[in-house]
C-alpha atoms as a PDB file:
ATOM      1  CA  UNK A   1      19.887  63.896  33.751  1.00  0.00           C
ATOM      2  CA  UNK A   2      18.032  64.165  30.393  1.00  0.00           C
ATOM      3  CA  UNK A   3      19.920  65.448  27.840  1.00  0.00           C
ATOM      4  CA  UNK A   4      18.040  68.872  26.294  1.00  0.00           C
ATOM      5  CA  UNK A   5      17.064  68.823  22.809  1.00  0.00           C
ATOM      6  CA  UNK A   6      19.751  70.014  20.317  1.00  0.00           C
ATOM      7  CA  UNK A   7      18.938  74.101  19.179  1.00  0.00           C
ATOM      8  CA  UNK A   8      18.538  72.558  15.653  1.00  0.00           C
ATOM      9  CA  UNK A   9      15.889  70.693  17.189  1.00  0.00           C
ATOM     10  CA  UNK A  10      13.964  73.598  18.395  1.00  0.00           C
ATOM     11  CA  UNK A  11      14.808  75.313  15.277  1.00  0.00           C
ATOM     12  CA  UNK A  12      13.074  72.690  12.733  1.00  0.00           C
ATOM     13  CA  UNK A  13      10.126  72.234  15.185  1.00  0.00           C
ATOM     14  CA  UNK A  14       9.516  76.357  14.879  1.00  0.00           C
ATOM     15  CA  UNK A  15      10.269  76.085  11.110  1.00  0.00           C
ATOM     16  CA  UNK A  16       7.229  73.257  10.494  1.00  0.00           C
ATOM     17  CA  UNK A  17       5.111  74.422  13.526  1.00  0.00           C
ATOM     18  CA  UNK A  18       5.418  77.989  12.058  1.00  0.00           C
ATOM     19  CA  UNK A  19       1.773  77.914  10.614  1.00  0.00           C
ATOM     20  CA  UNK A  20       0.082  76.350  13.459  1.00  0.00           C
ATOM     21  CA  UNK A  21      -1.565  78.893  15.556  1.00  0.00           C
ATOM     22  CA  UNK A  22      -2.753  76.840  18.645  1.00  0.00           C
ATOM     23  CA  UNK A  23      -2.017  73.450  19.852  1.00  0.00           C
ATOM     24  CA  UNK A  24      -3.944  71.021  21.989  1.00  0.00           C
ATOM     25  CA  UNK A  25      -3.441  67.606  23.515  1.00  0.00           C
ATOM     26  CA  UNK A  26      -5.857  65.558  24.453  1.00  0.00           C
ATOM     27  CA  UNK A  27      -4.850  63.063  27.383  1.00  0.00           C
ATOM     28  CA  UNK A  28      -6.410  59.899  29.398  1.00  0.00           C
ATOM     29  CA  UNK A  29      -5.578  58.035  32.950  1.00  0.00           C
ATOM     30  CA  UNK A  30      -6.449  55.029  31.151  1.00  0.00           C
ATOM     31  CA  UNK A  31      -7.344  52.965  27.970  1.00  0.00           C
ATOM     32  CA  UNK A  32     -10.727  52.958  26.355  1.00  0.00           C
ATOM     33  CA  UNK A  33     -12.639  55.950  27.657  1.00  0.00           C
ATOM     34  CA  UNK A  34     -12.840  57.726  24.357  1.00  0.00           C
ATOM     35  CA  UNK A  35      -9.684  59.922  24.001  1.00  0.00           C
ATOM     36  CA  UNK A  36      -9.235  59.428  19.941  1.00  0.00           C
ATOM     37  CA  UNK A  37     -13.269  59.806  20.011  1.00  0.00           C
ATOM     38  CA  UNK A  38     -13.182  63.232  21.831  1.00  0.00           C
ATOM     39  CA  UNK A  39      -9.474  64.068  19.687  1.00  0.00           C
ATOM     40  CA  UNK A  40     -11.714  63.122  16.398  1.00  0.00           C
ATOM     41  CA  UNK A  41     -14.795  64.649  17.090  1.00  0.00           C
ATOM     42  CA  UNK A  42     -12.708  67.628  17.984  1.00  0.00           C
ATOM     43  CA  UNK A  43     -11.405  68.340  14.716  1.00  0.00           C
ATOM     44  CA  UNK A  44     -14.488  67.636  12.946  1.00  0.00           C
ATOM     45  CA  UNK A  45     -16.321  70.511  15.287  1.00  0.00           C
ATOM     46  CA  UNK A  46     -13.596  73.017  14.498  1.00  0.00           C
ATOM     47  CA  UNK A  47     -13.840  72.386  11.033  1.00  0.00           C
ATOM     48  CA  UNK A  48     -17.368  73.169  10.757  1.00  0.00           C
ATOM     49  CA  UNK A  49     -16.564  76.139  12.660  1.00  0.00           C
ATOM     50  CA  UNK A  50     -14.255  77.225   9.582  1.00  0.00           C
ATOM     51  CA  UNK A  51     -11.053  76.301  11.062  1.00  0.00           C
ATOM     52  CA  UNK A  52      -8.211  74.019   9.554  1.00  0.00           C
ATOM     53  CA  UNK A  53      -7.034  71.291  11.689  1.00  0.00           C
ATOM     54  CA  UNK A  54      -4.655  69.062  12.187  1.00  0.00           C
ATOM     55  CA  UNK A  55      -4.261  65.511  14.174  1.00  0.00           C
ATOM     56  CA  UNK A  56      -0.777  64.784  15.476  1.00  0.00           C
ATOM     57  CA  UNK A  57      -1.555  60.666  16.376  1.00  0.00           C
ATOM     58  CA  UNK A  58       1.396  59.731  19.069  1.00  0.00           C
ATOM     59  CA  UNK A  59      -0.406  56.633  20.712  1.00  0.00           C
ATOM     60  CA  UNK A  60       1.965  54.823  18.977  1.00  0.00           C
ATOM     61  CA  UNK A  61       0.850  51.125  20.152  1.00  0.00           C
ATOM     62  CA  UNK A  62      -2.665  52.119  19.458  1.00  0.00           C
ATOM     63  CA  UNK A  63      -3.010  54.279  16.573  1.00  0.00           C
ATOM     64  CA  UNK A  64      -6.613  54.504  15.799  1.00  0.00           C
ATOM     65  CA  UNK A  65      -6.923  57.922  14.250  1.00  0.00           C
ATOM     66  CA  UNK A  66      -6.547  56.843  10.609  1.00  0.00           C
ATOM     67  CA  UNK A  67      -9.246  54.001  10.906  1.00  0.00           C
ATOM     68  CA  UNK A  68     -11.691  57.090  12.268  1.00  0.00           C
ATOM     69  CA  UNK A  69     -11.029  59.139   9.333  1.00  0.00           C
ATOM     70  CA  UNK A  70     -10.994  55.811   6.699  1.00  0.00           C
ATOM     71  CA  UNK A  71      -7.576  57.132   5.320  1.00  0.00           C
ATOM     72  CA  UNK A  72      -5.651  54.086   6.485  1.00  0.00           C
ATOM     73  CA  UNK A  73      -4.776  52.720   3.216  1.00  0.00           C
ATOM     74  CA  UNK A  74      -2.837  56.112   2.606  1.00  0.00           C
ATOM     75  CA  UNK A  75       0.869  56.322   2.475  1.00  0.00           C
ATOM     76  CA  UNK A  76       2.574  59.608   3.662  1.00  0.00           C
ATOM     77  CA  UNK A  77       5.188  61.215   1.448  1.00  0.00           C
ATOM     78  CA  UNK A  78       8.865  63.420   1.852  1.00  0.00           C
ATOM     79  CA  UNK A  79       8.901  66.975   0.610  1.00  0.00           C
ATOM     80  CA  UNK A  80      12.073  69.518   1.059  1.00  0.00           C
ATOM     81  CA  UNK A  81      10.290  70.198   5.002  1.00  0.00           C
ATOM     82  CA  UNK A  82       9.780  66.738   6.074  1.00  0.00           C
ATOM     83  CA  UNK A  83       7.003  64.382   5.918  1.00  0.00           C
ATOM     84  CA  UNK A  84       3.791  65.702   3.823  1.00  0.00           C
ATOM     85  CA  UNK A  85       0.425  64.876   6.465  1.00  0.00           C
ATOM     86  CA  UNK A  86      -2.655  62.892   4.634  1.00  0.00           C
ATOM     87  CA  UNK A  87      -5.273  65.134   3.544  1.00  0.00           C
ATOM     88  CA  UNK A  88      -8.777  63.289   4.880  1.00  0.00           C
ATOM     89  CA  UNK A  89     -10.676  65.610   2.380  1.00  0.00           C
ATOM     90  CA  UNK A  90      -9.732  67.181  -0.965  1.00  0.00           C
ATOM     91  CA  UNK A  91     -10.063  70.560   0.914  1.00  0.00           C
ATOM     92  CA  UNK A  92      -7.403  69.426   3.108  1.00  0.00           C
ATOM     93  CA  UNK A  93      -9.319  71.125   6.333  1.00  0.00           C
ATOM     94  CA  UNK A  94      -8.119  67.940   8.028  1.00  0.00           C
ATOM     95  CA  UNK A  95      -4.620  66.922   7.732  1.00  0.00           C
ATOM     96  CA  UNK A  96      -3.401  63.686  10.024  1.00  0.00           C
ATOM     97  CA  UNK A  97       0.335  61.872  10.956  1.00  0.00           C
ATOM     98  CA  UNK A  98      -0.247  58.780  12.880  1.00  0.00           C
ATOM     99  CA  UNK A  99       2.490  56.115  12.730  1.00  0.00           C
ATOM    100  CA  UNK A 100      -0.610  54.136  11.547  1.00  0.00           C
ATOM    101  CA  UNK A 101       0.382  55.248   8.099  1.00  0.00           C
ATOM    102  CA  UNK A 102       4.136  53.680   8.480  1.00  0.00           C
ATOM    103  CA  UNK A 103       3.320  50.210   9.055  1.00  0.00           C
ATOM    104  CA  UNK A 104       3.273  47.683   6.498  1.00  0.00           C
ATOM    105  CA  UNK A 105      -0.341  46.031   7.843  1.00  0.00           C
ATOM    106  CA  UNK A 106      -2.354  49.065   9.862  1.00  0.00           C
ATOM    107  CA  UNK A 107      -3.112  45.709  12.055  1.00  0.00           C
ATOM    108  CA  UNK A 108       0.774  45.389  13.120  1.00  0.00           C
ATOM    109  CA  UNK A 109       1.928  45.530  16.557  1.00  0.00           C
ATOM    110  CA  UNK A 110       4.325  48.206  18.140  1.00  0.00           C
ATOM    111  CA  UNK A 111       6.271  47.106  20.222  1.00  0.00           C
ATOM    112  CA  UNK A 112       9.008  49.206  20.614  1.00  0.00           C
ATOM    113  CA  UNK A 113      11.458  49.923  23.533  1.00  0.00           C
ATOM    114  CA  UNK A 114      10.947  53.927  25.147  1.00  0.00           C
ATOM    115  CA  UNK A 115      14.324  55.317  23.577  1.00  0.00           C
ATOM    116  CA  UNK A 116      12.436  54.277  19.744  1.00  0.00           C
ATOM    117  CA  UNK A 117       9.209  55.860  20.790  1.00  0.00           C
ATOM    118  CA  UNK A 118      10.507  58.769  21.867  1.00  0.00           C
ATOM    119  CA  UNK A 119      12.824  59.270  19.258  1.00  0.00           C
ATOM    120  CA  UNK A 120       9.849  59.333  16.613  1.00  0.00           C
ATOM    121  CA  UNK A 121       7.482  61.069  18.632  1.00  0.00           C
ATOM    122  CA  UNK A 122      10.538  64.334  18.410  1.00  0.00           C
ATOM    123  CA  UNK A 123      10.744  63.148  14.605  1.00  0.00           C
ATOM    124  CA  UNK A 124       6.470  63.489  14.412  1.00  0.00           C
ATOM    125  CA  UNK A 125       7.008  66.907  15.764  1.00  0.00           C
ATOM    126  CA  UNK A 126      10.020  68.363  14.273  1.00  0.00           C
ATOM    127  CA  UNK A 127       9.315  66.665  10.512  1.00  0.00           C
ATOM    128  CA  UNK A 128       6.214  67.079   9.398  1.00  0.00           C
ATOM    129  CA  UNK A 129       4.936  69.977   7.228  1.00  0.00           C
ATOM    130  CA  UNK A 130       1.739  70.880   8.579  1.00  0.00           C
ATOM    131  CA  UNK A 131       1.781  74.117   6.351  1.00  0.00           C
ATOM    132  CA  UNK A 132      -0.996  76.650   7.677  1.00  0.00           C
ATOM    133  CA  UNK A 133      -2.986  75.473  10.670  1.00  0.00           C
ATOM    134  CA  UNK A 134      -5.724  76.819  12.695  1.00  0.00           C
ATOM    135  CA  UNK A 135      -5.226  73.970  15.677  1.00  0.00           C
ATOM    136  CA  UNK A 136      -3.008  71.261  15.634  1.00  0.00           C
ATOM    137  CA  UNK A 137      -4.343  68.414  17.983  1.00  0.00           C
ATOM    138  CA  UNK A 138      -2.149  65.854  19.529  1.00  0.00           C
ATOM    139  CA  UNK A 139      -3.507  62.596  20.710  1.00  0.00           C
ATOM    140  CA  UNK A 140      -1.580  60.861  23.069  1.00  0.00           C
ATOM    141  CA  UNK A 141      -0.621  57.412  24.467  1.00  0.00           C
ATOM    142  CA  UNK A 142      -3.421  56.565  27.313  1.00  0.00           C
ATOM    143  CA  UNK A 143      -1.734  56.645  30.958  1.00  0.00           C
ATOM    144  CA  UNK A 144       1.500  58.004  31.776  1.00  0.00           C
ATOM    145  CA  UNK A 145       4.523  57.472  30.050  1.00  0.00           C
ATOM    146  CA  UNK A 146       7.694  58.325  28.737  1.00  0.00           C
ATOM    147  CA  UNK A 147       5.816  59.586  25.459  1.00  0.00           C
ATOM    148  CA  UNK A 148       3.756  62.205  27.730  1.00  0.00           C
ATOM    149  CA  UNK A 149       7.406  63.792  28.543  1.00  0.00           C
ATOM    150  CA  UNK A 150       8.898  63.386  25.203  1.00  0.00           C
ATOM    151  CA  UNK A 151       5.231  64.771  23.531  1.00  0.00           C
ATOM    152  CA  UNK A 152       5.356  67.988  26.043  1.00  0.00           C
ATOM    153  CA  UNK A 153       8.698  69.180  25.787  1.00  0.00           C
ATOM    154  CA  UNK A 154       9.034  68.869  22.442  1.00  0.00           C
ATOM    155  CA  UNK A 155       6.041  71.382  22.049  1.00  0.00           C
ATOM    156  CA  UNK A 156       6.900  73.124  25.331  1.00  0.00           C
ATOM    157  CA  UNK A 157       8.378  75.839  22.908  1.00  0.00           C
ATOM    158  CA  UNK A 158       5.275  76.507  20.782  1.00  0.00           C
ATOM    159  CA  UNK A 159       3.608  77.035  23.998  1.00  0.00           C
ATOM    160  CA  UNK A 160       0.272  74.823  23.494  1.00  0.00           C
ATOM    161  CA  UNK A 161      -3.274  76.498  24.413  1.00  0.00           C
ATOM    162  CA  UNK A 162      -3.859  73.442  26.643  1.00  0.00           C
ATOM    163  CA  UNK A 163      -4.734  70.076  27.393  1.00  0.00           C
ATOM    164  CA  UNK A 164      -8.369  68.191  27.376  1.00  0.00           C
ATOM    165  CA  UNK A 165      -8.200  64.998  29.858  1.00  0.00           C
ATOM    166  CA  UNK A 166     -10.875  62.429  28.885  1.00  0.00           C
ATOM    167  CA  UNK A 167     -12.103  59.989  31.427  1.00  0.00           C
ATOM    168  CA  UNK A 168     -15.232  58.773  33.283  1.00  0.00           C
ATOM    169  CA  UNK A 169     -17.109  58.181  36.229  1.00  0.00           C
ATOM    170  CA  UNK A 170     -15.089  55.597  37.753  1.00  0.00           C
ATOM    171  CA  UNK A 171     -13.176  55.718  40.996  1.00  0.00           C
ATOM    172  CA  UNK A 172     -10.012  53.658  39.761  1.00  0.00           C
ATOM    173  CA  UNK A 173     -10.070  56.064  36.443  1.00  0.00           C
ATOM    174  CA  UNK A 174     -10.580  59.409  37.981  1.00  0.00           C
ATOM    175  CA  UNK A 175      -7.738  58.135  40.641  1.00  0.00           C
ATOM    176  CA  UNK A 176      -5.213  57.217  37.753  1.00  0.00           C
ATOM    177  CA  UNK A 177      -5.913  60.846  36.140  1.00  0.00           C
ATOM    178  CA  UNK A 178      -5.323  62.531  39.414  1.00  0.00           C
ATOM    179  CA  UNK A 179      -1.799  61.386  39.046  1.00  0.00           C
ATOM    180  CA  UNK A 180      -1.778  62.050  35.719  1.00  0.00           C
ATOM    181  CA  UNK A 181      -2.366  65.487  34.508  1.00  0.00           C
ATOM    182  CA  UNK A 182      -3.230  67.487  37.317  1.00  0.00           C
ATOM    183  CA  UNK A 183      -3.403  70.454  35.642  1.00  0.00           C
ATOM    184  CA  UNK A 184      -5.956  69.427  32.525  1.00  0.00           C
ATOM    185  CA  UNK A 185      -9.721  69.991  31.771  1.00  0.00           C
ATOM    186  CA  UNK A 186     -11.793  66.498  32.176  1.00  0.00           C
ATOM    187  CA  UNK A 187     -14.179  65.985  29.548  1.00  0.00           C
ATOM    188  CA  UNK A 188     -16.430  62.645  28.706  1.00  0.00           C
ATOM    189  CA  UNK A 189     -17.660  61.839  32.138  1.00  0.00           C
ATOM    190  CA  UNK A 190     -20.681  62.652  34.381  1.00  0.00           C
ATOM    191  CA  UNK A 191     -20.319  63.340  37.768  1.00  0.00           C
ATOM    192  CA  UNK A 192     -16.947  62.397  38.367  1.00  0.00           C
ATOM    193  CA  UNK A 193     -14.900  64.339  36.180  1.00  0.00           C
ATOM    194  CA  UNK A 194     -16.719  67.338  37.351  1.00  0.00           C
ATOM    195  CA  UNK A 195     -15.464  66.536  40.911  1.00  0.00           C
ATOM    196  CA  UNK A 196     -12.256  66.058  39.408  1.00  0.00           C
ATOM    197  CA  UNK A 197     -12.063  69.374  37.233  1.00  0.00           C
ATOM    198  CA  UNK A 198     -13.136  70.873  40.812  1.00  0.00           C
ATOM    199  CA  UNK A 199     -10.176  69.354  42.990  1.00  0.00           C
ATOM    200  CA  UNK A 200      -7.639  70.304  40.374  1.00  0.00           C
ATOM    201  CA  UNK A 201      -9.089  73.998  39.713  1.00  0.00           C
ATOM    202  CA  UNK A 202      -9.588  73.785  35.618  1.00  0.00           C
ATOM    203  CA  UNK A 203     -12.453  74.026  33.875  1.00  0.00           C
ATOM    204  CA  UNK A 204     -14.892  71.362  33.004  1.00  0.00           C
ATOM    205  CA  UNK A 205     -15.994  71.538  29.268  1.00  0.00           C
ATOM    206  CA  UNK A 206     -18.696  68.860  29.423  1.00  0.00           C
ATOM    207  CA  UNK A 207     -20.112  65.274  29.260  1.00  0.00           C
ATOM    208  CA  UNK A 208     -20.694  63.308  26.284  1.00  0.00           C
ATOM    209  CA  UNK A 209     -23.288  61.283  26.322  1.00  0.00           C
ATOM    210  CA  UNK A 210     -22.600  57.483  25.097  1.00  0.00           C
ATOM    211  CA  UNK A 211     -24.283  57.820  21.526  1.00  0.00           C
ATOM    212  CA  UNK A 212     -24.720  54.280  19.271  1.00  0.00           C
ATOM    213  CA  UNK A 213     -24.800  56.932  15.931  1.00  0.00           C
ATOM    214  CA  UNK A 214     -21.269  58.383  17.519  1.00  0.00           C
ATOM    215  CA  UNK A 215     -20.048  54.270  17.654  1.00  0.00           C
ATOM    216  CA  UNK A 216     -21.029  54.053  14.527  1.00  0.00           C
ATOM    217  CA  UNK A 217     -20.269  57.028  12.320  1.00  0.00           C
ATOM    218  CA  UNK A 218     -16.279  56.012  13.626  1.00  0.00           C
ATOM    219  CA  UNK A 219     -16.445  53.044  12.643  1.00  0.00           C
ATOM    220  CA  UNK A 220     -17.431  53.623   9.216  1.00  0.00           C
ATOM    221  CA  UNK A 221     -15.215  56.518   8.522  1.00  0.00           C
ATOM    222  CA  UNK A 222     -18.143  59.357   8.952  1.00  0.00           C
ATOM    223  CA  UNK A 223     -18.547  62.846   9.712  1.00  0.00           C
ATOM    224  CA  UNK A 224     -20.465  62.444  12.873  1.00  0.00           C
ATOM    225  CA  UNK A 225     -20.950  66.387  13.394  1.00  0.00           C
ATOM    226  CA  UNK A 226     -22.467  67.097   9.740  1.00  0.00           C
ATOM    227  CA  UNK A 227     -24.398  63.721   9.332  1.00  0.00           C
ATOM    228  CA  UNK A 228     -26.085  63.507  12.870  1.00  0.00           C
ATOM    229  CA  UNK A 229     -26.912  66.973  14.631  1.00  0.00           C
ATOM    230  CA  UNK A 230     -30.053  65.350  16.070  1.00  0.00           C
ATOM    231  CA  UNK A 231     -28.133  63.157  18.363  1.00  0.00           C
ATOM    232  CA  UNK A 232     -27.967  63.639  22.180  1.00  0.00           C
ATOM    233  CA  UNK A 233     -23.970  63.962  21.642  1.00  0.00           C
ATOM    234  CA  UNK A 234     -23.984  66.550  19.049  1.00  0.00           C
ATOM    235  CA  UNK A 235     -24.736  69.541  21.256  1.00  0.00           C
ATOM    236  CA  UNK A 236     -22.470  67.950  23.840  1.00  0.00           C
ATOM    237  CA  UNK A 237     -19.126  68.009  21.336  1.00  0.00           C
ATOM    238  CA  UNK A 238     -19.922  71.669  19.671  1.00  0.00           C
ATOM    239  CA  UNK A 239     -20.301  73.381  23.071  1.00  0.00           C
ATOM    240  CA  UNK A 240     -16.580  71.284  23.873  1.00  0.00           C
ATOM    241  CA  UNK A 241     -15.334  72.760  20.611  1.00  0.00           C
ATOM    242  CA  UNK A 242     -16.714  76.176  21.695  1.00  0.00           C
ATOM    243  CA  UNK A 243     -15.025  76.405  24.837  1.00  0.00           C
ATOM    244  CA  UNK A 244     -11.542  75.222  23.030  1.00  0.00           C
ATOM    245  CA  UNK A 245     -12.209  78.555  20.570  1.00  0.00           C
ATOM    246  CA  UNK A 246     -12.907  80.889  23.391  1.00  0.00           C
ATOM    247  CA  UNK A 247      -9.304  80.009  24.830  1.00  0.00           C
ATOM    248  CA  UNK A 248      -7.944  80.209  21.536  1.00  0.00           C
ATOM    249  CA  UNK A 249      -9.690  83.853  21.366  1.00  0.00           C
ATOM    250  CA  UNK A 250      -9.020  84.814  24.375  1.00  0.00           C
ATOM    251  CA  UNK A 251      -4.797  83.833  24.408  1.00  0.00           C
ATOM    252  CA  UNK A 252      -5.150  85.969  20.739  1.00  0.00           C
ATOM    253  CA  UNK A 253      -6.922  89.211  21.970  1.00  0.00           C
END
């Protein structure tokens, strides 16, 4: 039986998750179908929509959100709360904790039995000082995992707004997500992660179309949503980032 998480536990998470107003994770049956895109692209559409955001990065054996944002050279830092988040702009609309920053080469491997991972995702959550925040987005592991469990009832207090399942048209991908998260909203896809939203009763947000300028505005570090509104994805991620405010209106009102 799994042992349930201390009440000091819960009472540090509520102390640093305090400020955040809505939380969202963003999930994938498999590897490579654009999860950290979609968790990235995310944030960047809710901060042009005037809202302060922050990126909690628990894939820990592929931590890719600080190479998105180009802050990978940054260390994090203690204050009395926990561990300060990097800033990614000297507004600090976009704050990010990725065990990315821990590693001595952001190249290193993780490899790290379930007990370790664990026991740092509940540290991600408990100790880091997020301060005021409009949404705090969690990008998980790809698949399903020990970290999935860990990641959820950790937050399970806070009560998150939802999750956003990523995947694409594939049979073998849409199969994996059906045991996955039955219970998500499938974004990314065309075709078959409508049929999917359908057979598990959520919502579908939308398909992103496969955009060279989205490719390449991660890899260099750029702000995709301000620097190229004329591409066939723009419209595509905003109206995504729409539908995420509506909930958050709606659980509000």
């Amino acid at each position: 039986m799994a042992e349930a998480n201390p009440p000091h536990f819960e009472t540090v998470i509520q102390s640093n998750l305090s400020g955040v107003r809505h939380v969202v994770l963003v999930l994938s049956g498999k590897g490579g179908v654009g999860k950290s895109t979609v968790a990235t692209q995310l944030a960047l559409a809710l901060r042009q929509a005037g809202r302060k955001v922050g990126i909690l990065d628990v894939d820990l054996c592929g931590p890719s959100i600080p190479r998105m944002f180009r802050v990978q050279d940054r260390d994090v830092h203690q204050c009395d709360s926990g561990w300060v988040p990097v800033f990614v702009d000297q507004e600090k609309s976009i704050s990010l904790m990725s065990i990315g920053f821990l590693l001595e080469k952001p190249d290193d491997a993780v490899v790290w039995r379930g007990p370790k991972k664990n026991a740092l995702i509940k540290q991600f959550v408990a100790d880091v000082a997020w301060g005021d925040l409009d949404f705090l987005i969690v990008d998980t592991p790809p698949g399903t995992s020990d970290e999935h469990i860990s990641t959820v009832e950790a937050l399970r207090p806070y009560k998150p707004l939802g999750a956003i399942l990523v995947t694409t048209p594939q049979v073998g991908q849409l199969a994996g997500a059906l045991g996955t998260a039955p219970e998500c909203t499938n974004v990314f896809s065309k075709g078959g992660g409508e049929e999917l939203a359908k057979y598990a009763g959520v919502p579908f947000l939308g398909s992103v179309p496969l955009d060279p300028q989205l490719s390449q505005s991660l890899e260099e570090g750029r702000d995709f949503i301000q620097e190229f509104p004329k591409s066939s994805a723009f419209p595509a991620l905003l109206h995504i980032a729409q539908q995420v405010l509506d909930s958050a209106s709606q659980r509000s009102s």
